[in-house]
Protein backbone atom coordinates (compact mmCIF):
# COMPACT_ATOMS: atom_id res chain seq x y z
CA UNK A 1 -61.26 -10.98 60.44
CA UNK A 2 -61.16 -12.50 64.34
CA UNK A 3 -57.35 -12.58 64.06
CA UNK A 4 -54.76 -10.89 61.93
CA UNK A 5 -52.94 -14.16 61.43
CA UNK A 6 -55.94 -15.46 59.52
CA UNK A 7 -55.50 -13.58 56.82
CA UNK A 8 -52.54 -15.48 55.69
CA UNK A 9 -54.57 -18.81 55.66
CA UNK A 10 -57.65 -17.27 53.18
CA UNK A 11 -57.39 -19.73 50.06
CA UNK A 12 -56.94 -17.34 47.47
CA UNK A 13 -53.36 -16.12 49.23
CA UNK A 14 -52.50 -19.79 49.96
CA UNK A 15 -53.04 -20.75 46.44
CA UNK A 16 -51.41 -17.51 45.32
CA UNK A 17 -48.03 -18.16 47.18
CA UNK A 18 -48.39 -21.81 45.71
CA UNK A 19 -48.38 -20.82 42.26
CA UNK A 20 -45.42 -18.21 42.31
CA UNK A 21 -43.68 -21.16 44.29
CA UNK A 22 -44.56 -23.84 41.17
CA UNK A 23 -43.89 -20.95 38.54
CA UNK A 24 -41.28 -19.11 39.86
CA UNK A 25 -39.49 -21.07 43.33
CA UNK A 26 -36.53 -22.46 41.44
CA UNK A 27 -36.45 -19.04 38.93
CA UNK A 28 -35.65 -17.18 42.27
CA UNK A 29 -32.64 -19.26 43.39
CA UNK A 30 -31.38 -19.19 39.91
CA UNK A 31 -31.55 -15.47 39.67
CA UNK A 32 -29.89 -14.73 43.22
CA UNK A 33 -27.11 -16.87 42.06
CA UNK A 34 -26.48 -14.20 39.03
CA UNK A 35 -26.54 -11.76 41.23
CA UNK A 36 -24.47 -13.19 43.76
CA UNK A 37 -21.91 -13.13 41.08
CA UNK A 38 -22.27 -10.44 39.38
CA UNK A 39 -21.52 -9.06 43.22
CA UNK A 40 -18.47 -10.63 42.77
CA UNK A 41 -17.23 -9.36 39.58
CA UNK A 42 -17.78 -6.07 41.07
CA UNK A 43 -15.87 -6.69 44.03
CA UNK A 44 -12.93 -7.79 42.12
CA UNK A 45 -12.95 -4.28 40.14
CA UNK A 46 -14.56 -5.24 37.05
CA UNK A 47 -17.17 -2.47 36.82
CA UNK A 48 -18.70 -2.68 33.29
CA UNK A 49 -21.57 -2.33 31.62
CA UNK A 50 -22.75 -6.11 30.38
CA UNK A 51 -21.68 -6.60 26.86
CA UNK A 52 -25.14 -8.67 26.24
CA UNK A 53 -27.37 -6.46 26.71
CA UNK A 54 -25.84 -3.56 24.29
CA UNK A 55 -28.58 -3.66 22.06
CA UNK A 56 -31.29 -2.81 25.09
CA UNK A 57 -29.45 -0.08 26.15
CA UNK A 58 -28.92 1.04 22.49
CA UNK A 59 -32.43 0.75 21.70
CA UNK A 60 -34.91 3.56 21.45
CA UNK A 61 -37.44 1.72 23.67
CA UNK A 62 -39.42 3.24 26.70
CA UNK A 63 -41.56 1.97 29.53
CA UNK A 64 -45.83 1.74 29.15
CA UNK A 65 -46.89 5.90 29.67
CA UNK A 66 -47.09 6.14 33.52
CA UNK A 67 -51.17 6.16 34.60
CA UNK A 68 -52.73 9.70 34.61
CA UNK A 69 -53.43 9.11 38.33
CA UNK A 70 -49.49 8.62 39.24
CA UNK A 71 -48.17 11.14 37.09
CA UNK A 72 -47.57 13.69 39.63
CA UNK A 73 -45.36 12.51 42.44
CA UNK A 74 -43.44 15.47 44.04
CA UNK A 75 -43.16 14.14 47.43
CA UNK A 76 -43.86 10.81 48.76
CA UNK A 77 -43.64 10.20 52.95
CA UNK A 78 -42.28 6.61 53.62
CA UNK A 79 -42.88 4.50 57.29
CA UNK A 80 -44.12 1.97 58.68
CA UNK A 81 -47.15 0.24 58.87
CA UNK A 82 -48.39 0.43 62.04
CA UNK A 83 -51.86 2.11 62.18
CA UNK A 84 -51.13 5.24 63.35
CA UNK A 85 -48.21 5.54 60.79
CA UNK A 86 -50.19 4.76 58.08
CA UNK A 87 -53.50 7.13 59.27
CA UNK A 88 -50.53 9.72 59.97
CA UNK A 89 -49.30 9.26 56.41
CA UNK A 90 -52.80 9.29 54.38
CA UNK A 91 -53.43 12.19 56.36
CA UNK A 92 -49.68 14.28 56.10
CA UNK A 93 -51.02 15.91 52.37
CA UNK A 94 -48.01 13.95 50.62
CA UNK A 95 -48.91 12.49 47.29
CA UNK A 96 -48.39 9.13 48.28
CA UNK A 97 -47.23 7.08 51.56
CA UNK A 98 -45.08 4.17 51.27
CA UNK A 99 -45.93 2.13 53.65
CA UNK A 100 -42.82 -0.14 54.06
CA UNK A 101 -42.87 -4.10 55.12
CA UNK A 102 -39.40 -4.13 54.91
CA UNK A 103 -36.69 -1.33 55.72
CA UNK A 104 -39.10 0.27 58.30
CA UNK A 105 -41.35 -2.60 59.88
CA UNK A 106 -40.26 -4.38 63.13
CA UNK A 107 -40.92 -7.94 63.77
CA UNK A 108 -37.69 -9.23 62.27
CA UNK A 109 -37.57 -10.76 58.42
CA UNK A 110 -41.13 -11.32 59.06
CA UNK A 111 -43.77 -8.62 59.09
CA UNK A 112 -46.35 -9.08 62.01
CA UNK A 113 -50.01 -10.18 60.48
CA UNK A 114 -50.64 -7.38 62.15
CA UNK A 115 -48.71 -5.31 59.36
CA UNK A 116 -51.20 -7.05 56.53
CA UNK A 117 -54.46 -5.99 58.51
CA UNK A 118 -53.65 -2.53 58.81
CA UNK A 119 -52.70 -2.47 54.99
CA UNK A 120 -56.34 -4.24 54.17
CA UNK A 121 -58.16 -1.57 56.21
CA UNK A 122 -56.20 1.31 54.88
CA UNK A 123 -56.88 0.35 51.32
CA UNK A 124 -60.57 0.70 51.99
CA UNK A 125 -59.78 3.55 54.23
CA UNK A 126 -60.92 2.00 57.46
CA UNK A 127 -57.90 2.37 59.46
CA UNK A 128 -57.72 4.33 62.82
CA UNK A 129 -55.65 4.57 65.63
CA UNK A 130 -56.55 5.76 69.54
CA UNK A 131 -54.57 8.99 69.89
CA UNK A 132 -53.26 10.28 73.46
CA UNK A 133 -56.39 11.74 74.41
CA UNK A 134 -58.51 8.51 73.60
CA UNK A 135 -60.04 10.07 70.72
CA UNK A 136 -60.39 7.64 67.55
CA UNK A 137 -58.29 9.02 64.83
CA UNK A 138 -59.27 8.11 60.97
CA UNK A 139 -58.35 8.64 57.50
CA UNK A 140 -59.21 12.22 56.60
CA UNK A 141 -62.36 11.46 54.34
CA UNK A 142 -61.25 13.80 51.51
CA UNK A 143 -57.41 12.50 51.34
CA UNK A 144 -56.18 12.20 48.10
CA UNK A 145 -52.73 10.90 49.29
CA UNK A 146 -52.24 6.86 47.21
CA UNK A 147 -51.27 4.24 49.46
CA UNK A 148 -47.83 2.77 48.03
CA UNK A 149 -46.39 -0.81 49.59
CA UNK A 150 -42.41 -1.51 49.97
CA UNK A 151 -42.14 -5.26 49.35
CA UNK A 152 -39.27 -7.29 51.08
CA UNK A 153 -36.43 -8.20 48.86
CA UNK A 154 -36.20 -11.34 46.64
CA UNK A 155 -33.48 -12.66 48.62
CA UNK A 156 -35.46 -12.78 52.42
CA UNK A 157 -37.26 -15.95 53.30
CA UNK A 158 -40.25 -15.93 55.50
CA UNK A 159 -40.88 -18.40 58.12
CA UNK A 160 -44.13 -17.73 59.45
CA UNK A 161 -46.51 -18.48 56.23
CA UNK A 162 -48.81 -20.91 57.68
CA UNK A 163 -47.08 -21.89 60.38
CA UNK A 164 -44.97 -24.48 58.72
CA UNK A 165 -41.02 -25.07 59.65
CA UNK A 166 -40.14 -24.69 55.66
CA UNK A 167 -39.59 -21.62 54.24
CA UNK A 168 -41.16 -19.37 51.82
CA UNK A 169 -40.05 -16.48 49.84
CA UNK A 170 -41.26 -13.17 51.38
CA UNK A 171 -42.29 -11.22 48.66
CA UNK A 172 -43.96 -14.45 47.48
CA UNK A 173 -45.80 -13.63 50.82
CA UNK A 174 -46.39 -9.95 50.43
CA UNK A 175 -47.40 -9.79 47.07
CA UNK A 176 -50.10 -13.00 47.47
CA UNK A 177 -51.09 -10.75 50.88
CA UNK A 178 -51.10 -7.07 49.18
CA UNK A 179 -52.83 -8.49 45.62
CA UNK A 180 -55.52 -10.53 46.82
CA UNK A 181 -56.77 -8.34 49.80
CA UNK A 182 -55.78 -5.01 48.73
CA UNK A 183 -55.16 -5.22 45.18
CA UNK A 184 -59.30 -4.50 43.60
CA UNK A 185 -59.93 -1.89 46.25
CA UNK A 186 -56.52 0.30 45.57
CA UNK A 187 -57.25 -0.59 41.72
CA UNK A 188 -60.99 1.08 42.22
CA UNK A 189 -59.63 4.00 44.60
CA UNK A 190 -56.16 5.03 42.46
CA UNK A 191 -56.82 2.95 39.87
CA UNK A 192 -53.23 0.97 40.50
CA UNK A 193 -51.13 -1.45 42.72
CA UNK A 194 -48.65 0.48 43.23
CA UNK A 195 -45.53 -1.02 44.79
CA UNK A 196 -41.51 -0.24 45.72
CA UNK A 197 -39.24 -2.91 45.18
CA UNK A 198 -35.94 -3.29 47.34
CA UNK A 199 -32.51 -5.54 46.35
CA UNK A 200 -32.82 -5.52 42.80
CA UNK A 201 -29.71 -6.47 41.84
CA UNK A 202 -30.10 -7.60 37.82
CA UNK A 203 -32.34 -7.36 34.75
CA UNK A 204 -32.91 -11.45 35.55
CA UNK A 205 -34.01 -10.31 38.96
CA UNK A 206 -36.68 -7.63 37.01
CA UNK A 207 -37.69 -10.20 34.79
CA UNK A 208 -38.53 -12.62 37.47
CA UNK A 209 -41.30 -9.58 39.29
CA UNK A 210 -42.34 -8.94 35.95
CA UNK A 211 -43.33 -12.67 36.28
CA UNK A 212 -44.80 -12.21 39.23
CA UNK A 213 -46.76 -9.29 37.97
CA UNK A 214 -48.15 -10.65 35.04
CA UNK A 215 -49.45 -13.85 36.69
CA UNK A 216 -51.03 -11.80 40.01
CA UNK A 217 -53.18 -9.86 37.61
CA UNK A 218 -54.09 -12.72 35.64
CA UNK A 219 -55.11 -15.00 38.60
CA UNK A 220 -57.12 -11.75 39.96
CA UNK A 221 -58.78 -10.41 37.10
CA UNK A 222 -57.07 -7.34 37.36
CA UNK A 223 -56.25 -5.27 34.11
CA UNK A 224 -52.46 -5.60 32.50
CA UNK A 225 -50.04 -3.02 34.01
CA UNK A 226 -52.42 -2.63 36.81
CA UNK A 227 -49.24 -3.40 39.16
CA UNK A 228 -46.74 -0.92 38.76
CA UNK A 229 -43.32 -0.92 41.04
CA UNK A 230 -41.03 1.84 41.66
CA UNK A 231 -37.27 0.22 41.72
CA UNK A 232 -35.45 1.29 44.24
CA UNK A 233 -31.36 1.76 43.05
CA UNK A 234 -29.79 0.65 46.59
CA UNK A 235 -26.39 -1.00 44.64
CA UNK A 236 -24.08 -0.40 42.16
CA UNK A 237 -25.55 -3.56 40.39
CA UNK A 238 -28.89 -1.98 39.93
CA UNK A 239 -27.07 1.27 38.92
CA UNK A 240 -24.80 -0.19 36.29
CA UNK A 241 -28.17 -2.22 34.91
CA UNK A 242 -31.02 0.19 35.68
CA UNK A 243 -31.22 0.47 31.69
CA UNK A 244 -31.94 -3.43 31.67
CA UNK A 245 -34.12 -3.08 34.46
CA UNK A 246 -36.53 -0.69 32.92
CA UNK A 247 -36.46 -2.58 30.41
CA UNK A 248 -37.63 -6.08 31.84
CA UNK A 249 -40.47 -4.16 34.04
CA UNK A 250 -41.59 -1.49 31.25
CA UNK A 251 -44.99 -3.09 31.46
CA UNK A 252 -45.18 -2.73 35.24
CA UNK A 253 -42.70 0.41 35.64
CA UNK A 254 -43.07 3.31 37.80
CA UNK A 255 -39.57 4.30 37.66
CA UNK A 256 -36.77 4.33 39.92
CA UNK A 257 -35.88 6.08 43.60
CA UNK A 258 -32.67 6.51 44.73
CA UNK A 259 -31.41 5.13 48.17
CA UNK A 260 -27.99 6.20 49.49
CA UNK A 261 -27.84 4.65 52.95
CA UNK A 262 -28.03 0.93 51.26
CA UNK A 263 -26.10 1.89 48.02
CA UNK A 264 -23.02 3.49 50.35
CA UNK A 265 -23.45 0.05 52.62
CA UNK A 266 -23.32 -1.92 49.25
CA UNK A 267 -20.38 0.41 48.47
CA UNK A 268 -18.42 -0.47 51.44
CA UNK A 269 -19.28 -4.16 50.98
CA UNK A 270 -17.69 -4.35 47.00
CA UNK A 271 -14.76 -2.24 47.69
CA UNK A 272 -13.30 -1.86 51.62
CA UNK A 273 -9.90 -3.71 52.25
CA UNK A 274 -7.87 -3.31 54.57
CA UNK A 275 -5.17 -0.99 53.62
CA UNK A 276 -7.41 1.59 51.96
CA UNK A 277 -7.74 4.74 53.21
CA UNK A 278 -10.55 4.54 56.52
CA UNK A 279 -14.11 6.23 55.53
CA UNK A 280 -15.20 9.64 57.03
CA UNK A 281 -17.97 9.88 59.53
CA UNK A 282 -21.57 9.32 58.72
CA UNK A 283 -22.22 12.75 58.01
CA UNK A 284 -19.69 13.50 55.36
CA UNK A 285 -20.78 10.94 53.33
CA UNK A 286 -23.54 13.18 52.03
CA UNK A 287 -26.05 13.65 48.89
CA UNK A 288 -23.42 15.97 47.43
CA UNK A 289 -20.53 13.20 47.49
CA UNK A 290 -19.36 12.87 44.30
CA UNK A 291 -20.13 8.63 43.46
CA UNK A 292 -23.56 9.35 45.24
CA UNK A 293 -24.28 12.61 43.13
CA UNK A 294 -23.22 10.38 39.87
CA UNK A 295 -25.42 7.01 40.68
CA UNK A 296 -28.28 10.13 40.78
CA UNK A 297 -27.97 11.98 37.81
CA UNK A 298 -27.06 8.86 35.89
CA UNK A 299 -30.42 7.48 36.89
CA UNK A 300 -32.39 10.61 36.16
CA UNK A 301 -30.74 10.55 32.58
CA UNK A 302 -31.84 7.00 32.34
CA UNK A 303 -35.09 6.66 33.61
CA UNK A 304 -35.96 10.09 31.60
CA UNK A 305 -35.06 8.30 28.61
CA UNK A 306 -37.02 5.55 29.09
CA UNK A 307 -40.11 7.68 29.91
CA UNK A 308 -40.08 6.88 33.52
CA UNK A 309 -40.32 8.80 37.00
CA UNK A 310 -36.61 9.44 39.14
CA UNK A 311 -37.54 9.81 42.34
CA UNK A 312 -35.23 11.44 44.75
CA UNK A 313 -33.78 10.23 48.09
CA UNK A 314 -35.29 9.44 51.31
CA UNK A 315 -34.81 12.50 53.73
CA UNK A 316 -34.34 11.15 57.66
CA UNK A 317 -33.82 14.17 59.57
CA UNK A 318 -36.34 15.30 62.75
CA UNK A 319 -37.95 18.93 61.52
CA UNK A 320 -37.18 21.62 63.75
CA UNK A 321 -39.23 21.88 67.11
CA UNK A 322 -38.87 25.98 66.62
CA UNK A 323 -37.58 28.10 64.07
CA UNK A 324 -34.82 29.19 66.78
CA UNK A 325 -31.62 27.67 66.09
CA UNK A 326 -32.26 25.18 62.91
CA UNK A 327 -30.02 22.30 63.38
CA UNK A 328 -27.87 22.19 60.38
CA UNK A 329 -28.38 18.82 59.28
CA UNK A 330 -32.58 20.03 58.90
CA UNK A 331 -30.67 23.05 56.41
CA UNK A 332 -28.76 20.21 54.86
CA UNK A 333 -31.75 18.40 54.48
CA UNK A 334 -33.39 21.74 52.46
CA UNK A 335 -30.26 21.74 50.29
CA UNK A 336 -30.43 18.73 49.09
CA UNK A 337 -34.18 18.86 48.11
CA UNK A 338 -33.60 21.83 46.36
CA UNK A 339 -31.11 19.71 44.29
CA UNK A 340 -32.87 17.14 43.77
CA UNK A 341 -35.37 19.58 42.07
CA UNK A 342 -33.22 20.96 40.15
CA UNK A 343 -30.70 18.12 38.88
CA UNK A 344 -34.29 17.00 37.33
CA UNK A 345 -35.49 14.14 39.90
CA UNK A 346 -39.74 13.83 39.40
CA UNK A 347 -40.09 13.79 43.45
CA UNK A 348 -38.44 13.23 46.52
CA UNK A 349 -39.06 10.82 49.51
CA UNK A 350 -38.98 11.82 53.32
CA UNK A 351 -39.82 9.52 56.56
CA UNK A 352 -41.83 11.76 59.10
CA UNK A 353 -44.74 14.00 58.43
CA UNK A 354 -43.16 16.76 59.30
CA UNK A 355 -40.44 17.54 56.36
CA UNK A 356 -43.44 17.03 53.81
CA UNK A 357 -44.09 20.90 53.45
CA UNK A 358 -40.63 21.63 53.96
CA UNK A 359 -39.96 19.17 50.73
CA UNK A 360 -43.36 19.95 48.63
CA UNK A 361 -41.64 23.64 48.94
CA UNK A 362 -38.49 23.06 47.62
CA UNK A 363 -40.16 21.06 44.62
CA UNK A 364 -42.86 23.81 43.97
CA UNK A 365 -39.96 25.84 43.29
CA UNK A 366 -38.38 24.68 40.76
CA UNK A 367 -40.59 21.93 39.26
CA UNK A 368 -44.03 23.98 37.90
CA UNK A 369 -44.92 21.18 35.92
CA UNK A 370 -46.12 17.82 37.39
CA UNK A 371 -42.93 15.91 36.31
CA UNK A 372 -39.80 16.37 34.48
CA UNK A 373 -39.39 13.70 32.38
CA UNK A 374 -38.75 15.21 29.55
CA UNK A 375 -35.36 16.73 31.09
CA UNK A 376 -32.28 15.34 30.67
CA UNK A 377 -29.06 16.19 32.59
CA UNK A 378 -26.17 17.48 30.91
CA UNK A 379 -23.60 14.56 30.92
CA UNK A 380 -23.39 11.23 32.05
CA UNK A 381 -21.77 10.15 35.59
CA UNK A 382 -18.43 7.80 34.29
CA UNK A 383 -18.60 4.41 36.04
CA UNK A 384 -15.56 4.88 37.63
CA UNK A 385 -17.67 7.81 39.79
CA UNK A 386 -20.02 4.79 40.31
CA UNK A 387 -17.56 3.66 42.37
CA UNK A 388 -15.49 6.87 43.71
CA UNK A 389 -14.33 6.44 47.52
CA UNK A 390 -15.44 9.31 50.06
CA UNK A 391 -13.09 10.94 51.89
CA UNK A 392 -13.45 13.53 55.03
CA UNK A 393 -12.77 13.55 58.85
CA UNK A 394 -13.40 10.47 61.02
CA UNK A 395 -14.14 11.58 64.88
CA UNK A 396 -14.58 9.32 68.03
CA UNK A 397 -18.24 10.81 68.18
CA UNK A 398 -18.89 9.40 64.71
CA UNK A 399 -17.66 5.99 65.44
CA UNK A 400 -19.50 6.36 69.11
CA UNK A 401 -23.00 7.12 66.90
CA UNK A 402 -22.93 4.38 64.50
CA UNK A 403 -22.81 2.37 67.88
CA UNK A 404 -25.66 4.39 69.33
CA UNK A 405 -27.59 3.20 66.12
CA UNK A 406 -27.30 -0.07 65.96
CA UNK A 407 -27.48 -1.22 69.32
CA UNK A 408 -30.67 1.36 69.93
CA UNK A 409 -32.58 -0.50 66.70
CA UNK A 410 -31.79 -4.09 67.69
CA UNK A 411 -33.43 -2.99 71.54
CA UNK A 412 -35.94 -1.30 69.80
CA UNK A 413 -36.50 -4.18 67.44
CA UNK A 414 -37.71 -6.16 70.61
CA UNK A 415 -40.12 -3.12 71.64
CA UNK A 416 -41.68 -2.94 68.42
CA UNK A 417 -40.08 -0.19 66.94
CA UNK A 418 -39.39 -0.22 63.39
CA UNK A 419 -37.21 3.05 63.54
CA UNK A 420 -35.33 4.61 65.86
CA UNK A 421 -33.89 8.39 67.01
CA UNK A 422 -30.47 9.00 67.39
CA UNK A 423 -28.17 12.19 67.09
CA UNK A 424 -31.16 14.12 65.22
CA UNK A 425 -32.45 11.76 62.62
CA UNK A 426 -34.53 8.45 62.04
CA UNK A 427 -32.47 5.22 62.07
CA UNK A 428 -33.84 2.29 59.73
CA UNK A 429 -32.93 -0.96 58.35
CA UNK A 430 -30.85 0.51 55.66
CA UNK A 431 -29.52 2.88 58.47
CA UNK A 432 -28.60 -0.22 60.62
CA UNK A 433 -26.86 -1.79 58.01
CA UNK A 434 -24.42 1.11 56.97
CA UNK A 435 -23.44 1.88 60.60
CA UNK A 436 -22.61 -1.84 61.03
CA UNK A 437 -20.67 -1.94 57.68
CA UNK A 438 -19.12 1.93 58.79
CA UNK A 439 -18.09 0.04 62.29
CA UNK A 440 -16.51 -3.21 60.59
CA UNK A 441 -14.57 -1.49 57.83
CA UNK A 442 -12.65 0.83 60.62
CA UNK A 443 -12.13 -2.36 62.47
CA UNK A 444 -10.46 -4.02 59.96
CA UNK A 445 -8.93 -0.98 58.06
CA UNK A 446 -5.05 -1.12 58.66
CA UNK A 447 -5.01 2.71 57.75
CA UNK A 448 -8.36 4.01 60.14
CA UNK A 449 -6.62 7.18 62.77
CA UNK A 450 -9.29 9.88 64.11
CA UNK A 451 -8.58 12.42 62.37
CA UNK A 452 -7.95 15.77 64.84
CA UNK A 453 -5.73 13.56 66.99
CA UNK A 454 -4.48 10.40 65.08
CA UNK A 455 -5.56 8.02 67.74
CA UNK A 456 -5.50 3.96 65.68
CA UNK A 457 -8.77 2.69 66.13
CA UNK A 458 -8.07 -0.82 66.39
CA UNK A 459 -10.06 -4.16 67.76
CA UNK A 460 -9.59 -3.42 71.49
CA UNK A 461 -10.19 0.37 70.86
CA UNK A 462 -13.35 -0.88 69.10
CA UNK A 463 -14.04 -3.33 71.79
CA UNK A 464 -13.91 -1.06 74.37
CA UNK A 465 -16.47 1.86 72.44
CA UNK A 466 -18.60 -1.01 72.12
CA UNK A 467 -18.94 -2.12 75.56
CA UNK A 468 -18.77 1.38 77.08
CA UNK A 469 -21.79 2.85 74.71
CA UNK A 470 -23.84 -0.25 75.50
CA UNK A 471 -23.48 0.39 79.33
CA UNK A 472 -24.39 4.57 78.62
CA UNK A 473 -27.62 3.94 76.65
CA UNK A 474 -29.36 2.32 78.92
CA UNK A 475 -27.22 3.15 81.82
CA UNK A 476 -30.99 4.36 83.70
CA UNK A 477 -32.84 1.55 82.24
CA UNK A 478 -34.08 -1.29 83.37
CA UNK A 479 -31.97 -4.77 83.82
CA UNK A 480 -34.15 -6.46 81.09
CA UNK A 481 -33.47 -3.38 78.64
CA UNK A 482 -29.81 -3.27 79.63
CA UNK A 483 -29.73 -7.29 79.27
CA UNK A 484 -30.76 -6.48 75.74
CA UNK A 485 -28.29 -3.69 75.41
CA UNK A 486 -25.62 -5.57 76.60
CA UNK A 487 -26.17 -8.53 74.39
CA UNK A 488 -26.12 -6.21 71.34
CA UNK A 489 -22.90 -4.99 71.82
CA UNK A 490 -21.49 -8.43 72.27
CA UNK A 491 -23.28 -9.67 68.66
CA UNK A 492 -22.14 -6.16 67.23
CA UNK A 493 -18.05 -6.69 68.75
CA UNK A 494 -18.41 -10.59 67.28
CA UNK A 495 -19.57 -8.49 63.57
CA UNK A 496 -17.02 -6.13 63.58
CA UNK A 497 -13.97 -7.95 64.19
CA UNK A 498 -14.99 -10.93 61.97
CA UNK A 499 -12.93 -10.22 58.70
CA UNK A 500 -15.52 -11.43 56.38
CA UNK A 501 -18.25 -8.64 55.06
CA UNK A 502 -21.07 -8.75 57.73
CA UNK A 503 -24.10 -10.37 56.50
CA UNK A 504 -27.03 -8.41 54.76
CA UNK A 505 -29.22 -10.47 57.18
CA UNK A 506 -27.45 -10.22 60.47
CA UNK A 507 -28.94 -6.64 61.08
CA UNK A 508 -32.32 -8.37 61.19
CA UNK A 509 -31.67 -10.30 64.21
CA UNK A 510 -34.20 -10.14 66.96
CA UNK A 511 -31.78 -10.53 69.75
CA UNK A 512 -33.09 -12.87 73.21
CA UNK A 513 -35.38 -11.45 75.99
């Protein structure tokens, strides 16, 4: 390979991407227009279970018996996929890493080719990285940690395949990218593809993968059910149909995995007007909050059914530099693996090396056995706690973070940087995209006071947190850096006080030099 890039132009991807375009192009738009309305039905209150597919949830059906080689989970580490992430994460004793093209790659709705070479050298464990002493640092020969890929969602279009000015679906890109050049040596090594899928929002939208699936391993000669995808339940859509969902993919199915961050975003999205009550800060809109601790054990009790894996959520804190004074969100953190364990999830999900122990403990605990599929918990979540509305404090510092985040990951963006730090924890795209939604539903809530001192936030109060916390974060920076800073703020003020829901694509944004 002289460049990255030229990976993308090998026939076998080109004529890959050409045949889910002929098979599947128009498919796609036909399915995102079902979900776009079932969005819509949700949004105007009708939360129900769809009357047509009674007889699939009624049915005493499960998915194909999960591979021997992917039937212990416990805790999987998900990042990026820049070398040293991905050496970092074959080497961090998880059982798998996710490496993610989406939620935690920079490089806009587009992964760099870059992105694809380090996931074709990793697959045949070639990858290394220079570390900060020169040294070259490799996959650990005797890892046994499985390499896992996050596709991007159905709905993102990629507009660097080939260099041409028309568009192409990205995980028509990903999957053409990650089957031919990956997909034989991951099959040989961990004998499976094994994949995370993001935005699922229907059973249509499962049945159009399942497509996808079927025809990858039949242009590549790969075995059926060689691809299997873990579905990741980011909406109340997927949560209401995860049944159907299962059902469509039970050939390909490696379960399900909770993630709160884009399902509380999605939440604010279907149901924030403005004269309901304002949303708490950030950090009382916990594991433990009642609609978030329903759309989990609701998803355990389904996915166990169907013979599948419930994996738990992703965990985002920093670990502890010392054991002296534990900040509380790392004991939160703790708590709500130990949960997790014990509500019945099969594994849980973190994003830096360092909580892996911390997690694996917590799971060791309580689940002896490799899974715990054949649990079920006691009652099913109603759908009205689907759909339950947090409540709690709201502070100035919780507004003033939410700023912090967004504006530090559309600078970093720019740098490279598919996550961010701020206030204690790892900021991603799903993190980006509830701090904007948190920041334009107290904008345009009629009702949003802090809390202690009943101060209205309204637009010039916003206006002027905005402006101020973009001058602060890179108040020692450099002009070009506060340039960047500075033009954030202004695209995040124009978001905000818009009174239509912010995009699920304006996050993305690579913002000028």
């Amino acid at each position: 390979m002289s460049e990255p890039s030229d990976l993308l132009a090998i026939p076998g991807v080109v004529k890959l991407v050409r045949l889910f375009l002929e098979h599947f192009g128009e498919q796609r738009q036909e399915v995102l227009l079902l979900g776009g309305a079932r969005t819509g039905q949700l949004r105007e209150g009708r939360i129900a279970l769809l009357e047509a597919t009674a007889a699939v949830r009624e049915g005493n059906w499960k998915v194909d018996p999960v591979p021997a080689e992917l039937l212990e989970r416990r805790v999987e580490l998900i990042g990026g996929c820049s070398s040293r992430e991905i050496v970092e994460g074959l080497n961090s004793g998880a059982k798998s890493y996710v490496a993610d093209l989406w939620g935690m790659t920079a490089a806009g709705p587009a992964p760099a080719p870059w992105a694809y070479q380090h996931l074709v050298l990793a697959a045949t464990r070639q990858l290394g990285y220079t570390g900060t002493d020169g040294e070259l640092v490799r996959i650990n020969p005797g890892s046994t940690t499985r390499l896992m890929i996050a596709l991007r969602p159905l709905l993102v279009e990629d507009h660097a395949f080939l260099g041409t000015e028309a568009t192409v679906p990205g995980c028509f890109v990903d999957l053409a990218m990650v089957g031919w050049h990956c997909g034989r040596a991951l099959a040989e090594r961990q004998a499976g593809i094994f994949l995370y899928l993001r935005g699922i929002r229907s059973h249509q939208e499962a049945r159009l993968w399942n497509g996808l699936f079927d025809l990858t391993e039949k242009q590549l000669g790969l075995p059926a059910g060689t691809i299997r995808a873990t579905v990741v339940v980011d909406s109340l859509c997927a949560a209401l149909d995860a049944d159907e969902i299962l059902h469509e993919l039970r050939h390909h199915s490696a379960g399900t995995a909770l993630a709160p961050q884009a399902y509380t975003a999605d939440h604010i999205a279907l149901f924030s007007t403005p004269d309901r009550t304002a949303l708490p800060d950030r950090r009382h809109i916990g594991l433990n909050a009642r609609f978030l601790r329903s759309v989990s054990l609701r998803t355990i009790g389904i996915s166990h059914r169907r013979g599948a894996h419930a994996m738990g959520a992703p965990a985002f804190v920093l670990p502890p530099v010392s054991k002296d004074g534990i900040d509380p969100d790392y004991l939160e953190m703790i708590a709500d693996k130990e949960r997790e364990a014990v509500d019945g999830h099969d594994g849980t999900l973190v994003a830096h090396p360092g909580l892996v122990n911390a997690a694996m403990a917590e799971f060791n605990k309580s689940m002896p056995m490799a899974h715990q599929m054949d649990y079920r918990p006691a009652g099913p979540a109603s759908l009205e706690d689907l759909a339950l509305w947090p409540e709690g404090e709201l502070t100035t510092a919780g507004i003033q973070n939410c700023i912090r985040t967004v504006i530090k990951v559309m600078v970093g963006l720019q740098a490279g940087q598919g996550m961010v730090v701020q206030g204690g924890r790892l900021h991603d795209r799903s993190s980006v995209r509830l701090a904007t939604l948190l920041l334009w539903h107290w904008a345009q809530s009629k009702r949003c006071f802090i809390t202690a001192t009943g101060l209205e936030i309204h637009n010039e109060m916003m206006k002027y947190l905005i402006r101020k916390e973009a001058e602060k974060i890179y108040a020692k920076a450099g002009a070009e850096q506060q340039e960047r800073a500075r033009q954030a703020g202004l695209w995040l003020t124009d978001v905000v006080l818009c009174p239509e829901v912010p995009s699920d694509e304006l996050e993305v944004r690579i913002l000028p030099a």
